[in-house]
C-alpha atoms as a PDB file:
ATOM      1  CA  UNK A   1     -47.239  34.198 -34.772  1.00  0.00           C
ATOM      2  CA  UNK A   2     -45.582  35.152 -31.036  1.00  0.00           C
ATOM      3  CA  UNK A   3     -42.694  32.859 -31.039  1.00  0.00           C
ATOM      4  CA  UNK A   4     -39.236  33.381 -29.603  1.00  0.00           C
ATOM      5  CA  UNK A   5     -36.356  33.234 -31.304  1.00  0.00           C
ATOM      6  CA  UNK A   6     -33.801  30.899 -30.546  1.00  0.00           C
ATOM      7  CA  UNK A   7     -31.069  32.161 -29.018  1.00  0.00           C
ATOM      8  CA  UNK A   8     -27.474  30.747 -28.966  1.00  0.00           C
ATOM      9  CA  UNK A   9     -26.038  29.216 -26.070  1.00  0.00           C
ATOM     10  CA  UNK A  10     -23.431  31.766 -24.398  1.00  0.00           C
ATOM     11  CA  UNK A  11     -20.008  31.945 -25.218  1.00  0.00           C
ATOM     12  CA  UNK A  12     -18.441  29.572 -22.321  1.00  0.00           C
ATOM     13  CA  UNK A  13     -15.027  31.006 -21.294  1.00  0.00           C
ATOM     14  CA  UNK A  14     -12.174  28.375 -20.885  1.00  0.00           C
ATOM     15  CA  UNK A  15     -12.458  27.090 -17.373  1.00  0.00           C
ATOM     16  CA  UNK A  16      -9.279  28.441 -14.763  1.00  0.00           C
ATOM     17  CA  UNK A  17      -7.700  26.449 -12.574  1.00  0.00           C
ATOM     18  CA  UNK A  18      -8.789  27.620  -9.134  1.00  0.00           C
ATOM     19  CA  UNK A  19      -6.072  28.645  -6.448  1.00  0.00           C
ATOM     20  CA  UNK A  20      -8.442  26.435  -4.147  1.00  0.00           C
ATOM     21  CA  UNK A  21      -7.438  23.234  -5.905  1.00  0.00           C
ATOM     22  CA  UNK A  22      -4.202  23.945  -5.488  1.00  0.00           C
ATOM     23  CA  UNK A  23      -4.398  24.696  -1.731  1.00  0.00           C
ATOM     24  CA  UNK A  24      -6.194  21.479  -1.356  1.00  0.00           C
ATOM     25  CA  UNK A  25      -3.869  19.382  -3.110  1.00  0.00           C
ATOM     26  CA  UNK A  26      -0.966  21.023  -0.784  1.00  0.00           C
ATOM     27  CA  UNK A  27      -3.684  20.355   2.060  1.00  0.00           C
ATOM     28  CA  UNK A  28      -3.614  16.463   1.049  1.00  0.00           C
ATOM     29  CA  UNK A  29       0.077  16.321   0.543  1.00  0.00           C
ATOM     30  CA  UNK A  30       1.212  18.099   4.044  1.00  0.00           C
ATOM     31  CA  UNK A  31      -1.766  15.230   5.916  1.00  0.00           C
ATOM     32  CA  UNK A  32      -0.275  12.351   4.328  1.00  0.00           C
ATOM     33  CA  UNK A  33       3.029  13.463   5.277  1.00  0.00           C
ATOM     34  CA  UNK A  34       2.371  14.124   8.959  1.00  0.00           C
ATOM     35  CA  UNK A  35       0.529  10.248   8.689  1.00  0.00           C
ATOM     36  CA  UNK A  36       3.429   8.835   7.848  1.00  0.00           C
ATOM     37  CA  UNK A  37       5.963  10.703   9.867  1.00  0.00           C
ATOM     38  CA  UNK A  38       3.622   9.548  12.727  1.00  0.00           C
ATOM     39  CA  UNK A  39       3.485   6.026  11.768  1.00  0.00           C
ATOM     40  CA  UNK A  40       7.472   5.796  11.344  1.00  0.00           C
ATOM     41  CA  UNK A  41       7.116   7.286  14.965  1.00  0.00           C
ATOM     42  CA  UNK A  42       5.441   4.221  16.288  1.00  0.00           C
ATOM     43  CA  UNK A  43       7.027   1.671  13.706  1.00  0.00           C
ATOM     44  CA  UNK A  44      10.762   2.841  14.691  1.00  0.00           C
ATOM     45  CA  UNK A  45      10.907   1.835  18.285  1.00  0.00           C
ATOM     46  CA  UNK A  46       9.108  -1.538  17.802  1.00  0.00           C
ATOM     47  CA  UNK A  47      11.608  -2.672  15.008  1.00  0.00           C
ATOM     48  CA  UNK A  48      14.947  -1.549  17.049  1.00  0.00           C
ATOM     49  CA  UNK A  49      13.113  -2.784  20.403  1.00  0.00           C
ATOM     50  CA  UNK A  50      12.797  -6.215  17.937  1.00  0.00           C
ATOM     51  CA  UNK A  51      16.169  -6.384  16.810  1.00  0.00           C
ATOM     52  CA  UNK A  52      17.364  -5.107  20.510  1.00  0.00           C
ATOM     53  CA  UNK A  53      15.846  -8.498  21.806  1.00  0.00           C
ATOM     54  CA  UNK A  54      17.130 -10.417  19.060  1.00  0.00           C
ATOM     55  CA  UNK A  55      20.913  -9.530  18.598  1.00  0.00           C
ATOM     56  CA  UNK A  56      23.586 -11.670  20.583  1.00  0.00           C
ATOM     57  CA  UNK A  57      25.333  -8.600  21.610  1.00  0.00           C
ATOM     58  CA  UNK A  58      23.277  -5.296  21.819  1.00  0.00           C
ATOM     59  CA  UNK A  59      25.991  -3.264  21.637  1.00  0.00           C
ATOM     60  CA  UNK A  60      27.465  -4.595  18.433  1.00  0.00           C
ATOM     61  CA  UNK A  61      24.701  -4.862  17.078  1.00  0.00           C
ATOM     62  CA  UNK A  62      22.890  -6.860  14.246  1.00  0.00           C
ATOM     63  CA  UNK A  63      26.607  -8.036  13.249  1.00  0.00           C
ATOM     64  CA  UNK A  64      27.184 -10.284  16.418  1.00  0.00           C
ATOM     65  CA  UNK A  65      24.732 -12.506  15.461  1.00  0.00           C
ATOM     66  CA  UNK A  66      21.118 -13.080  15.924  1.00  0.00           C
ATOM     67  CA  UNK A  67      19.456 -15.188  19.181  1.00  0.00           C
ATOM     68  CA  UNK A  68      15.928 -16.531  20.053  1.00  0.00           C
ATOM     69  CA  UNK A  69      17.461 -16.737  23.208  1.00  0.00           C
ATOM     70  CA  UNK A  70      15.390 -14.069  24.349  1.00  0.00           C
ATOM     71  CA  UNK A  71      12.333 -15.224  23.521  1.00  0.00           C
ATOM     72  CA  UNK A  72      12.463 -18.402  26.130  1.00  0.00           C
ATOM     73  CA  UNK A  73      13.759 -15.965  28.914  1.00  0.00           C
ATOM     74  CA  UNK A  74      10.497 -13.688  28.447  1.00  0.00           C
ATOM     75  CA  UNK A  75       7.874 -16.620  27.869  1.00  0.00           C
ATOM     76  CA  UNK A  76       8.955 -18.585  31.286  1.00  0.00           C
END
């Protein structure tokens, strides 16, 4: 009879970490970074703006005391 013989499966070779998963991993890191430097951008000035508007005394800051005295003076 014509039948084939059954060959054996090739020899895999042990699978390399690729320099492209590493370049995408440093891709990931460096965009959340620049995320959350931008965020703490635009978070920073609200707080201090915040605790500007709350403190007694701006200039001493957060130790003088806190106020909502500032809240009537901007809603009338």
């Amino acid at each position: 009879m014509n039948s084939v013989p059954a060959s054996a499966p090739p020899a895999s070779k042990p699978r390399m970490r690729s320099r492209f998963a590493d370049s995408r991993t440093w891709l990931a890191a460096g965009q959340w970074l620049v995320t959350l430097l931008l965020c703490a951008f635009l978070i920073v000035p609200i707080v201090t703006s915040i605790m500007a508007g709350l403190t007694v005394n701006y200039f001493r800051g957060v130790s003088s005391g806190l106020t909502l005295r500032w809240l009537a003076e901007v809603w009338t």
